[in-house]
C-alpha atoms as a PDB file:
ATOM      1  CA  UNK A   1       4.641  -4.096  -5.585  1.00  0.00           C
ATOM      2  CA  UNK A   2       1.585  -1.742  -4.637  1.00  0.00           C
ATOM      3  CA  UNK A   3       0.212  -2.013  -1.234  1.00  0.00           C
ATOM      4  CA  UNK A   4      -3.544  -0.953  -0.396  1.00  0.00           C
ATOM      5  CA  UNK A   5      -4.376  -0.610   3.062  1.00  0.00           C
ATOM      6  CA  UNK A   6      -7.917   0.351   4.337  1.00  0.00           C
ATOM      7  CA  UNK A   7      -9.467   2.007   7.473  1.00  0.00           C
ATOM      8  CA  UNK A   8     -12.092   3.989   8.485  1.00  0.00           C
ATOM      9  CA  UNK A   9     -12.872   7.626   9.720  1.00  0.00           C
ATOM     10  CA  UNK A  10     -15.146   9.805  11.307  1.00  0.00           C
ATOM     11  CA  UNK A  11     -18.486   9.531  10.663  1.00  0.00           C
ATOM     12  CA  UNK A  12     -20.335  11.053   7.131  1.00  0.00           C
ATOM     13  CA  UNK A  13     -23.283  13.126   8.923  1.00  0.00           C
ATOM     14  CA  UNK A  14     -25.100  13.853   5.317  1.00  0.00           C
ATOM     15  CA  UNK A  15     -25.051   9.845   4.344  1.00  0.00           C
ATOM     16  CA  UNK A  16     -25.012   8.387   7.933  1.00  0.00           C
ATOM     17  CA  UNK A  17     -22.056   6.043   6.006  1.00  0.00           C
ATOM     18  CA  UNK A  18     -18.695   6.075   7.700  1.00  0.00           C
ATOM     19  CA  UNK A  19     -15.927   6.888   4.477  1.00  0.00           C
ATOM     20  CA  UNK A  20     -13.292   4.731   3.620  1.00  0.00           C
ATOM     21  CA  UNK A  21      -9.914   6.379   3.073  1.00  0.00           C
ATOM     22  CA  UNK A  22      -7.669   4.050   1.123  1.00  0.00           C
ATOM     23  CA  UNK A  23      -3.533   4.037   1.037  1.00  0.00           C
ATOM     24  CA  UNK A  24      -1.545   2.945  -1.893  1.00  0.00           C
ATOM     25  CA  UNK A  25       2.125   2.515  -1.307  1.00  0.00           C
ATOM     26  CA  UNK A  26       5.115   2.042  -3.157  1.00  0.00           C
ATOM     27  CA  UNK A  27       3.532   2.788  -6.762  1.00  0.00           C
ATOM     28  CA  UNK A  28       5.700   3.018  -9.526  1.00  0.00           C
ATOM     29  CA  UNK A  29       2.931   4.608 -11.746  1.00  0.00           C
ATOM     30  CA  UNK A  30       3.624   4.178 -15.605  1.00  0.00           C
ATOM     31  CA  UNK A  31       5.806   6.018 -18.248  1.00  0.00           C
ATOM     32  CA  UNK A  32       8.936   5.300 -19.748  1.00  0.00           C
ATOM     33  CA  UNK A  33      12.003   6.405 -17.699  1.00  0.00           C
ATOM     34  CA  UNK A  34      14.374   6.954 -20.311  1.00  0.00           C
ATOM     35  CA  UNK A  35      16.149  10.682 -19.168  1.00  0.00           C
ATOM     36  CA  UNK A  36      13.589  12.418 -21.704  1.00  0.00           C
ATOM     37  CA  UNK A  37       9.742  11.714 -20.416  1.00  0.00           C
ATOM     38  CA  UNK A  38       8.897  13.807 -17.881  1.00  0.00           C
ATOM     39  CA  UNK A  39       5.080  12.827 -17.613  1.00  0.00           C
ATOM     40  CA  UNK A  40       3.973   9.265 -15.398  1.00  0.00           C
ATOM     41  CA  UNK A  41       0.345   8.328 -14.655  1.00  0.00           C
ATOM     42  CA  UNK A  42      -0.648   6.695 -11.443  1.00  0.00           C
ATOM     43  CA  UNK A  43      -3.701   4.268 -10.975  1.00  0.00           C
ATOM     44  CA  UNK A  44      -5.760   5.903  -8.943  1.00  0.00           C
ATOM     45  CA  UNK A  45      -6.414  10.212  -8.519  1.00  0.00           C
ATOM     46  CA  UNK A  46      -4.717  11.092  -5.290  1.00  0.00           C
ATOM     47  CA  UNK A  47      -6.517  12.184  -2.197  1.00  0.00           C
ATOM     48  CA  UNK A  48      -5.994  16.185  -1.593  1.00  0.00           C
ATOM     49  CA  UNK A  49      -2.100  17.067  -0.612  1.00  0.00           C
ATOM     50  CA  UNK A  50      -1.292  13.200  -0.102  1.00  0.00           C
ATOM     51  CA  UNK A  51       0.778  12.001  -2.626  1.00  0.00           C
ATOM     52  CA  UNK A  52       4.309  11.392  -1.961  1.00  0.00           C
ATOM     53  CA  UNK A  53       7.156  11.018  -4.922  1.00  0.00           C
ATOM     54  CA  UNK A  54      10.181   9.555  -4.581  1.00  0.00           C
ATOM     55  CA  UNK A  55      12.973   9.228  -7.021  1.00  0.00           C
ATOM     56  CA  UNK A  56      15.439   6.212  -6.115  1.00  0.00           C
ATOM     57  CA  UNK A  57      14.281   6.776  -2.208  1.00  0.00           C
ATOM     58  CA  UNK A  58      14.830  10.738  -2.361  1.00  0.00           C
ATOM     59  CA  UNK A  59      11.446  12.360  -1.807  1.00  0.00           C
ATOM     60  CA  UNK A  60      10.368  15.036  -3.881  1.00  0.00           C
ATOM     61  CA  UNK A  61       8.388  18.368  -3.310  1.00  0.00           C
ATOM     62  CA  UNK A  62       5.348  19.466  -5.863  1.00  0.00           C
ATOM     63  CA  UNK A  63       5.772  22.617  -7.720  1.00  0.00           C
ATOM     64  CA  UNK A  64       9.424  23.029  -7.009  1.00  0.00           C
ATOM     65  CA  UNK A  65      10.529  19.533  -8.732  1.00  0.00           C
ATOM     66  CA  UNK A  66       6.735  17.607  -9.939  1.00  0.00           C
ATOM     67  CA  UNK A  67       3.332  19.163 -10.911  1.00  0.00           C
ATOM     68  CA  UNK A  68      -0.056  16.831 -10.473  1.00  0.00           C
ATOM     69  CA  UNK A  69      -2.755  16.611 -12.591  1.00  0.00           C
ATOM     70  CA  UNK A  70      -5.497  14.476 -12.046  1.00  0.00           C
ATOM     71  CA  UNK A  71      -3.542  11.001 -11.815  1.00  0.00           C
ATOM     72  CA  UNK A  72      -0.524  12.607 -14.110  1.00  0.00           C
ATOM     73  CA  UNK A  73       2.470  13.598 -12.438  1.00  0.00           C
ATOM     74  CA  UNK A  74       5.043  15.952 -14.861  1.00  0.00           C
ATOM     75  CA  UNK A  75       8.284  16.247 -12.932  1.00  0.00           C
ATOM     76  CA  UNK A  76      10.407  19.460 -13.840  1.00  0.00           C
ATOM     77  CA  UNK A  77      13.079  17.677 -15.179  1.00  0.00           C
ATOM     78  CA  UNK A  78      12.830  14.200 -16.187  1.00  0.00           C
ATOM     79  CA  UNK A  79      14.138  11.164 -13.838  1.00  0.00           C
ATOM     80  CA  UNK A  80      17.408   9.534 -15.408  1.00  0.00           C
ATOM     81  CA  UNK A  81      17.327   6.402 -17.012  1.00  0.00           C
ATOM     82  CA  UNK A  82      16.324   3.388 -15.207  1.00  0.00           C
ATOM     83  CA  UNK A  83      15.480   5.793 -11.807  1.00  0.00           C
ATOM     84  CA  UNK A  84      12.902   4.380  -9.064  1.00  0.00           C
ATOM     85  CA  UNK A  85      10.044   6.037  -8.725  1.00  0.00           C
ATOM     86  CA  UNK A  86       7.525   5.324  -6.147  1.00  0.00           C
ATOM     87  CA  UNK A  87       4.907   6.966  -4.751  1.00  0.00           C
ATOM     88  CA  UNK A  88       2.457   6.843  -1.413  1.00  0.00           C
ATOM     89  CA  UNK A  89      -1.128   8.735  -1.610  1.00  0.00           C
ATOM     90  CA  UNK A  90      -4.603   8.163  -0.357  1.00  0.00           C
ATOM     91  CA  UNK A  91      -7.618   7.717  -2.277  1.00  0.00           C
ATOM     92  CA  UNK A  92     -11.400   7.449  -1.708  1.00  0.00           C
END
């Protein structure tokens, strides 16, 4: 089940607004986890160095075992069959 939590921050001096940063926990974006597919696609583009990956609870570290692109993620090696994989980020 994804979670989406709200709050606000700062204050946006060029739009006089106040931005919304949004949360999204526990994702389990989409893709087949069969021990082959490597590539999973999550809902929403991840804020700047927020997104957290974890296969079945064990967190995992970009470039040394996923890559991100745009919402993909392509992990390094593939998760085995029927693995968890969740993931935390922020979002505007």
């Amino acid at each position: 089940k994804i979670s989406e939590h709200m709050f606000k921050i700062g204050s946006n001096r060029f739009f006089g607004g106040t931005p919304k940063i949004k949360f999204i926990e526990n994702e389990a974006p989409t893709g087949a986890v069969d021990g082959s597919n490597r590539e999973f696609v999550l809902t929403r583009v991840p804020d700047t160095d927020s997104l957290k990956v974890f296969v079945n609870g064990a967190r995992r570290r970009i470039n040394d075992d996923y890559t991100l692109s745009f919402k993909t993620i392509t992990f390094t090696n593939a998760p085995l069959t029927s693995s968890a994989i969740l993931c935390d980020y922020r979002y505007l």
